[in-house]
C-alpha atoms as a PDB file:
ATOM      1  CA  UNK A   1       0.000   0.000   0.000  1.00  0.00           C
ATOM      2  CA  UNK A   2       1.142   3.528  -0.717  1.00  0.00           C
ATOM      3  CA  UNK A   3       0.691   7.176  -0.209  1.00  0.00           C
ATOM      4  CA  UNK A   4       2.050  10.125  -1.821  1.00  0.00           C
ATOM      5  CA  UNK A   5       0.535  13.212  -0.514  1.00  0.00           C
ATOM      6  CA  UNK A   6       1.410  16.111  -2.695  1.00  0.00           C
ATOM      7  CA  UNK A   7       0.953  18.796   0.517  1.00  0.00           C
ATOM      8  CA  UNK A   8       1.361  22.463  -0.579  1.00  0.00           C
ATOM      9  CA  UNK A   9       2.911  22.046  -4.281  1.00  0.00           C
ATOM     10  CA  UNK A  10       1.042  24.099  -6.671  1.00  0.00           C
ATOM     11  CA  UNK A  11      -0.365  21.579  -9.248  1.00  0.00           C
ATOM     12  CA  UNK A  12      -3.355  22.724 -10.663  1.00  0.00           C
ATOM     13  CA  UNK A  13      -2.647  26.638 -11.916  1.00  0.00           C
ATOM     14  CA  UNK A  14      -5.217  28.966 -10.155  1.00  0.00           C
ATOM     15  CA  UNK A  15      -6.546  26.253  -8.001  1.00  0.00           C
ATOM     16  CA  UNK A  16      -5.854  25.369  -4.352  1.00  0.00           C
ATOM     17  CA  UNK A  17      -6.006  21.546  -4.093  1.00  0.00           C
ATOM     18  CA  UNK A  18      -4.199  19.181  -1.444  1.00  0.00           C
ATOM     19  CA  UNK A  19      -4.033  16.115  -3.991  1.00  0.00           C
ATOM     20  CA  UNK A  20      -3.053  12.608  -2.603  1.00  0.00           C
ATOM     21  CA  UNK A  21      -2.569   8.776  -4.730  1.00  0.00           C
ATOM     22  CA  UNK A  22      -3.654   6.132  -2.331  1.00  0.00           C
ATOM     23  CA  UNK A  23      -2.282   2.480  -4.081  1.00  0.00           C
ATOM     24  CA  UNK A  24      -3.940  -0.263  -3.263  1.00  0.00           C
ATOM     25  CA  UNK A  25      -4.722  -3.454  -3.956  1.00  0.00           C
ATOM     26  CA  UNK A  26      -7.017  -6.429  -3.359  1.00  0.00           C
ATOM     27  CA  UNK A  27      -5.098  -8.588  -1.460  1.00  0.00           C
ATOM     28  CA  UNK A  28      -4.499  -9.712   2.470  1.00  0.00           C
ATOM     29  CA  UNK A  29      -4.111  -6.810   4.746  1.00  0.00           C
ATOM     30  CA  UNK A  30      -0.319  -4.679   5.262  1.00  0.00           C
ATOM     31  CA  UNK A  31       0.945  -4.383   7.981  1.00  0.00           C
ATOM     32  CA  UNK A  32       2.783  -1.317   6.634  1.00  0.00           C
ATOM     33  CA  UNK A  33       1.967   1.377   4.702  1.00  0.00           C
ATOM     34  CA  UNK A  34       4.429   3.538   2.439  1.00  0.00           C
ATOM     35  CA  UNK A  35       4.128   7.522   2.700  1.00  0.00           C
ATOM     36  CA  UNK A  36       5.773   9.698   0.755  1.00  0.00           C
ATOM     37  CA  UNK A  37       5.286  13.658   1.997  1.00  0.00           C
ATOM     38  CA  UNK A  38       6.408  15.401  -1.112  1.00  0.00           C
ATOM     39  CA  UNK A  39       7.618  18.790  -0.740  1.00  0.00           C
ATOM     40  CA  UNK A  40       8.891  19.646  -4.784  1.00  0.00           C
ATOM     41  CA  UNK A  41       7.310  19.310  -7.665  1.00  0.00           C
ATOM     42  CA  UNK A  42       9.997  17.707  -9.674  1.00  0.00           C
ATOM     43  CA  UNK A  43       8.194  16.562 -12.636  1.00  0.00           C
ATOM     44  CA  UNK A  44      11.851  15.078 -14.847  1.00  0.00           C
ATOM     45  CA  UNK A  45      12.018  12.644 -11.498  1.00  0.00           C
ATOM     46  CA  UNK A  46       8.871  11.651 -10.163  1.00  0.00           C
ATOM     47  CA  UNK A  47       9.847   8.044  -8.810  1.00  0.00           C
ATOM     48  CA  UNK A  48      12.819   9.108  -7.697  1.00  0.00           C
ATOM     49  CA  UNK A  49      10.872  12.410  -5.902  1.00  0.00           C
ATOM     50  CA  UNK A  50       8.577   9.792  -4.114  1.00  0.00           C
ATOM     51  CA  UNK A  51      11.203   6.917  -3.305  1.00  0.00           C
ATOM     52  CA  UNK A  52      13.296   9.834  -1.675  1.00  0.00           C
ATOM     53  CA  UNK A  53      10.631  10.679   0.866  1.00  0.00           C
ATOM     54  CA  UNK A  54       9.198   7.582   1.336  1.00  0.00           C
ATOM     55  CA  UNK A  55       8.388   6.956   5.485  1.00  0.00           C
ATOM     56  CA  UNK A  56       7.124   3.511   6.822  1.00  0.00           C
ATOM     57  CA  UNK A  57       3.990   3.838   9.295  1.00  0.00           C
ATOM     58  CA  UNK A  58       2.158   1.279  10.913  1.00  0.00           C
ATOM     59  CA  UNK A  59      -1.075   0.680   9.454  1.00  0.00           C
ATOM     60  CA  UNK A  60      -2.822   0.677  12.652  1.00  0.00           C
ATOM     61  CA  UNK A  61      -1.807   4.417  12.550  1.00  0.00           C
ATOM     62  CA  UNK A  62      -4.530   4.922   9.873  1.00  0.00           C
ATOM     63  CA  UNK A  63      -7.614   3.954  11.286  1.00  0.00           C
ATOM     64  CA  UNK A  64     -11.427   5.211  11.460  1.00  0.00           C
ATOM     65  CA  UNK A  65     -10.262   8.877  12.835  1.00  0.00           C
ATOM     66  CA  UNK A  66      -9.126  11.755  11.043  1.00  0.00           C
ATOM     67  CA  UNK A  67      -5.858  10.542   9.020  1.00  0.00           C
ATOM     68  CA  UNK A  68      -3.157  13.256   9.425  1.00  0.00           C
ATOM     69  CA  UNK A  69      -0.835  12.577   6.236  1.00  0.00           C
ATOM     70  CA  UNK A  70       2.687  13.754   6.968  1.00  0.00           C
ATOM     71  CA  UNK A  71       6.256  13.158   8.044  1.00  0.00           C
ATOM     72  CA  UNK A  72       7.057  10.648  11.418  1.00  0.00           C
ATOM     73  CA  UNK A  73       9.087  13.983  12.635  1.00  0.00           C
ATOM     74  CA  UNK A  74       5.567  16.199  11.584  1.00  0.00           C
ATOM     75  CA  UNK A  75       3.645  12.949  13.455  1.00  0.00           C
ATOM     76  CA  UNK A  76       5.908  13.091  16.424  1.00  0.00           C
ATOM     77  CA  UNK A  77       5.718  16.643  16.576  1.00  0.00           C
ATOM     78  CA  UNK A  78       2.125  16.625  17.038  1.00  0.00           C
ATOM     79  CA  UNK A  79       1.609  14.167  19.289  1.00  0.00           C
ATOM     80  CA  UNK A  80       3.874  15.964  21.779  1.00  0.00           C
ATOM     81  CA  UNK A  81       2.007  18.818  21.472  1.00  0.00           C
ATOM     82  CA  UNK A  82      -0.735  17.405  22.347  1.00  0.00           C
ATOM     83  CA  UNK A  83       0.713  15.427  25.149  1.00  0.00           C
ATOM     84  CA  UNK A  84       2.023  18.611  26.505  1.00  0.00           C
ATOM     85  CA  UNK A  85       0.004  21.385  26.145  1.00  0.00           C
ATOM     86  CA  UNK A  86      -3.921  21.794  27.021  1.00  0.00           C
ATOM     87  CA  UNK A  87      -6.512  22.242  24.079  1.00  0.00           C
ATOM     88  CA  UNK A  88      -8.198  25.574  24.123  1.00  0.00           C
ATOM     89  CA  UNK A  89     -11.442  23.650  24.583  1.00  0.00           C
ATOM     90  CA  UNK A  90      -9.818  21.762  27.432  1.00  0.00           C
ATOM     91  CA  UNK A  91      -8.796  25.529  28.975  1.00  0.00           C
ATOM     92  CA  UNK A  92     -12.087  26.926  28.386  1.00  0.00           C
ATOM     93  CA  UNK A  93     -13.787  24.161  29.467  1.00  0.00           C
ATOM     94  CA  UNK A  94     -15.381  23.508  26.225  1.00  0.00           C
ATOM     95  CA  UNK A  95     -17.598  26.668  26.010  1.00  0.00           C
ATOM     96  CA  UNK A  96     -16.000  27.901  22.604  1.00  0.00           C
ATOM     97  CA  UNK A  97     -18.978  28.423  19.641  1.00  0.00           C
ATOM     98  CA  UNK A  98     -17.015  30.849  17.666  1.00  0.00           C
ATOM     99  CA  UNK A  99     -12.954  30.613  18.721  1.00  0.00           C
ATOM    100  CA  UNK A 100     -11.596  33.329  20.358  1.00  0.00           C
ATOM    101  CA  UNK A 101     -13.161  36.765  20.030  1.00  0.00           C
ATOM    102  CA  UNK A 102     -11.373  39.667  22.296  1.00  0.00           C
ATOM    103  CA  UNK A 103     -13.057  42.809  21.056  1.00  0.00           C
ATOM    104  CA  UNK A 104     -10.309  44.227  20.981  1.00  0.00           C
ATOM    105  CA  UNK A 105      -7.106  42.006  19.819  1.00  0.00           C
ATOM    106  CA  UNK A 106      -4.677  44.743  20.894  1.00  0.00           C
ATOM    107  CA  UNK A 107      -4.959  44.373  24.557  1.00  0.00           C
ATOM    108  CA  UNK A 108      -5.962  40.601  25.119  1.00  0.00           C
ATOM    109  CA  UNK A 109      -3.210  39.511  22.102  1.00  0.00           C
ATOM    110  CA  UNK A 110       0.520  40.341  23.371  1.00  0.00           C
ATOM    111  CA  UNK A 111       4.001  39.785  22.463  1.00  0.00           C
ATOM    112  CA  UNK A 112       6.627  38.571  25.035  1.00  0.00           C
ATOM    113  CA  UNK A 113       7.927  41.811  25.933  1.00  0.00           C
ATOM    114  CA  UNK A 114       4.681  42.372  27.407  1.00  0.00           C
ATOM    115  CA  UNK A 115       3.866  39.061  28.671  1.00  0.00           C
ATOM    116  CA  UNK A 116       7.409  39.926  30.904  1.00  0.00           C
ATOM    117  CA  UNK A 117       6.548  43.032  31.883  1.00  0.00           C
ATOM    118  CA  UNK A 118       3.083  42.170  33.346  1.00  0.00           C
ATOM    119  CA  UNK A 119       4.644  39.023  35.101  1.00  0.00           C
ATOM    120  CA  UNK A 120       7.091  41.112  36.733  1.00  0.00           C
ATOM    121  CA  UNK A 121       4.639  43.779  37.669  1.00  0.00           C
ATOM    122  CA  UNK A 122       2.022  40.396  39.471  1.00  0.00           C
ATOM    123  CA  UNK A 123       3.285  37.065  39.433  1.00  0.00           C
ATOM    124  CA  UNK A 124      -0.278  35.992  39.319  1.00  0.00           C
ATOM    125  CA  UNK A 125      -0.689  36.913  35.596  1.00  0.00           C
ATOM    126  CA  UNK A 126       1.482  33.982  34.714  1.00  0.00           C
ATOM    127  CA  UNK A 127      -2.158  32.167  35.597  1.00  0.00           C
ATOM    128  CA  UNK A 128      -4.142  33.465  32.334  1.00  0.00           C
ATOM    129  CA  UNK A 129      -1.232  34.330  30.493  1.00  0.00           C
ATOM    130  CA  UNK A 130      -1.081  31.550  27.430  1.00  0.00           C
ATOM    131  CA  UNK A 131       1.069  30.700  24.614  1.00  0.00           C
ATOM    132  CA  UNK A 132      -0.976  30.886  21.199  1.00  0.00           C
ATOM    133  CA  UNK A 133      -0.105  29.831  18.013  1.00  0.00           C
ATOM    134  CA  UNK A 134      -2.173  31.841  15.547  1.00  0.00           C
ATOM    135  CA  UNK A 135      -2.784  30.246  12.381  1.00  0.00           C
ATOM    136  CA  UNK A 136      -0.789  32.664   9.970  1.00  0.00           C
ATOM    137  CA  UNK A 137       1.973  31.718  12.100  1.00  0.00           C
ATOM    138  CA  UNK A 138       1.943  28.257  11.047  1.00  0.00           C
ATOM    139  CA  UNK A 139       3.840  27.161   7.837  1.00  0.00           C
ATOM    140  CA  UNK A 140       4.752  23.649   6.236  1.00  0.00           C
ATOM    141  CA  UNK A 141       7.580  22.099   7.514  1.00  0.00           C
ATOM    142  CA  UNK A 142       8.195  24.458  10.815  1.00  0.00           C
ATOM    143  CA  UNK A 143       7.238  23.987  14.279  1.00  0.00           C
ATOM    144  CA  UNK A 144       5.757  27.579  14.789  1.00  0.00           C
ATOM    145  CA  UNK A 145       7.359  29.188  17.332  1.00  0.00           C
ATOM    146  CA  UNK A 146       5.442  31.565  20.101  1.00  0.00           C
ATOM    147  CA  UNK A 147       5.922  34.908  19.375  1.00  0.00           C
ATOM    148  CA  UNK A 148       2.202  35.876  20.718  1.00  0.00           C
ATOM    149  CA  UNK A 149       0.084  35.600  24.157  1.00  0.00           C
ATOM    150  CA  UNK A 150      -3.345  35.097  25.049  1.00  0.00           C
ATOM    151  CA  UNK A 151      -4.767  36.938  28.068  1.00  0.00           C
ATOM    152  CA  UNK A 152      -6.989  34.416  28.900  1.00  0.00           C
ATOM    153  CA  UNK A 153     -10.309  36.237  30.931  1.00  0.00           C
ATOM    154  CA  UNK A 154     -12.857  33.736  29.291  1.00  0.00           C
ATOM    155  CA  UNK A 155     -16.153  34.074  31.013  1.00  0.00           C
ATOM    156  CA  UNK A 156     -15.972  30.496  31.329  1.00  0.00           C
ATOM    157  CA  UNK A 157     -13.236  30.425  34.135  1.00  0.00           C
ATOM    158  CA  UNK A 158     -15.037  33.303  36.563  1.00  0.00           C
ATOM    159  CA  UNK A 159     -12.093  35.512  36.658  1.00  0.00           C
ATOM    160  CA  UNK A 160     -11.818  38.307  39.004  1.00  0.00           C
ATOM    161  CA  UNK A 161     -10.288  41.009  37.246  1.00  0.00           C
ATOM    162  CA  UNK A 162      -9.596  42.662  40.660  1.00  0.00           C
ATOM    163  CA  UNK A 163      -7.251  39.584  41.431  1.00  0.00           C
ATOM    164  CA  UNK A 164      -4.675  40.336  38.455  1.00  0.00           C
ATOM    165  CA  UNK A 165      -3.916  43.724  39.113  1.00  0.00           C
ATOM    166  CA  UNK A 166      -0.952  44.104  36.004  1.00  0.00           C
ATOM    167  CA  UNK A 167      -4.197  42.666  33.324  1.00  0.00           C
ATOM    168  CA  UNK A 168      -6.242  45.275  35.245  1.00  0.00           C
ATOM    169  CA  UNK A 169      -3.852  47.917  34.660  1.00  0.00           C
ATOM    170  CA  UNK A 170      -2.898  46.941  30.973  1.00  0.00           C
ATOM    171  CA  UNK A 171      -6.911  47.191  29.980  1.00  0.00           C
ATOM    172  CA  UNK A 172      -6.733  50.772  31.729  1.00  0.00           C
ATOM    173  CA  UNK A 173      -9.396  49.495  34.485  1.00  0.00           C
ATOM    174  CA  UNK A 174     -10.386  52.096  37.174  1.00  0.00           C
ATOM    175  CA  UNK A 175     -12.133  51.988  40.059  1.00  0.00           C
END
């Protein structure tokens, strides 16, 4: 059985398309299953392009679920940041219906400088301070790193403004 997932290439002009070859045949079920990720569209050298990149997976890693087509380092990637890091659902304890809407991005999206400077000012703010990836941020092949913050005041988790006095000041809330 084999894969090759064509990921970003460009190969129909003026039309975005994430084209993939499954290869199969009817015969008694693999244990394996050949992936090739390929990330150039060399036309002159096709086999070669696909042989080159070929990865072996376990076919139990495909199964009923969602199939996420990419490299074992991508895969690996992935799975630790999952294993390490809370799902905005998980933080917000599932009460998202349309992602995260601030009003106004400026003051609840901040950069590290920031981030610091609050922290310093109340070491509470480290508690609804978050890393966030934005999607912009994310491109093929890279691990995205965190440039940006999330204040985190969702309704969901009750906050009392009054108890993070730095976010209090940074909003420009007065008594």
């Amino acid at each position: 059985m084999l894969i090759i997932d064509f990921g970003d290439i460009q190969i129909f002009e003026g039309a975005t398309t994430y084209p993939c070859i499954f290869v199969a045949c009817n015969d008694v079920p693999q244990t394996e299953i050949s992936v090739s990720v390929l990330k150039t569209n060399n036309a002159d050298d096709f086999y070669s392009n696909v042989a080159q990149t070929a990865e072996i997976f376990n076919a139990n890693q495909f199964n009923g679920d969602t199939w996420v087509i990419s490299s074992q380092q991508d895969s690996r990637l992935l799975e630790r940041l999952k294993k390490e890091n809370i799902t905005l659902e998980k933080f917000i304890n599932g009460q998202s219906y349309r992602g995260v809407l601030t009003g106004i991005t400026e003051a609840f999206l901040i950069d590290e400088i920031t981030k610091n400077q609050l922290i310093d000012e109340d070491n509470k703010a480290v508690e609804i301070i978050k890393p966030v990836i934005r999607g912009r941020d994310i491109l093929p092949w890279s691990n995205g790193a965190i440039e940006s913050y999330l204040i985190g005041t969702f309704p969901s988790l009750n906050i009392d403004i009054e108890n993070y006095i730095s976010i209090k000041n940074h909003f420009g809330i007065s008594i």
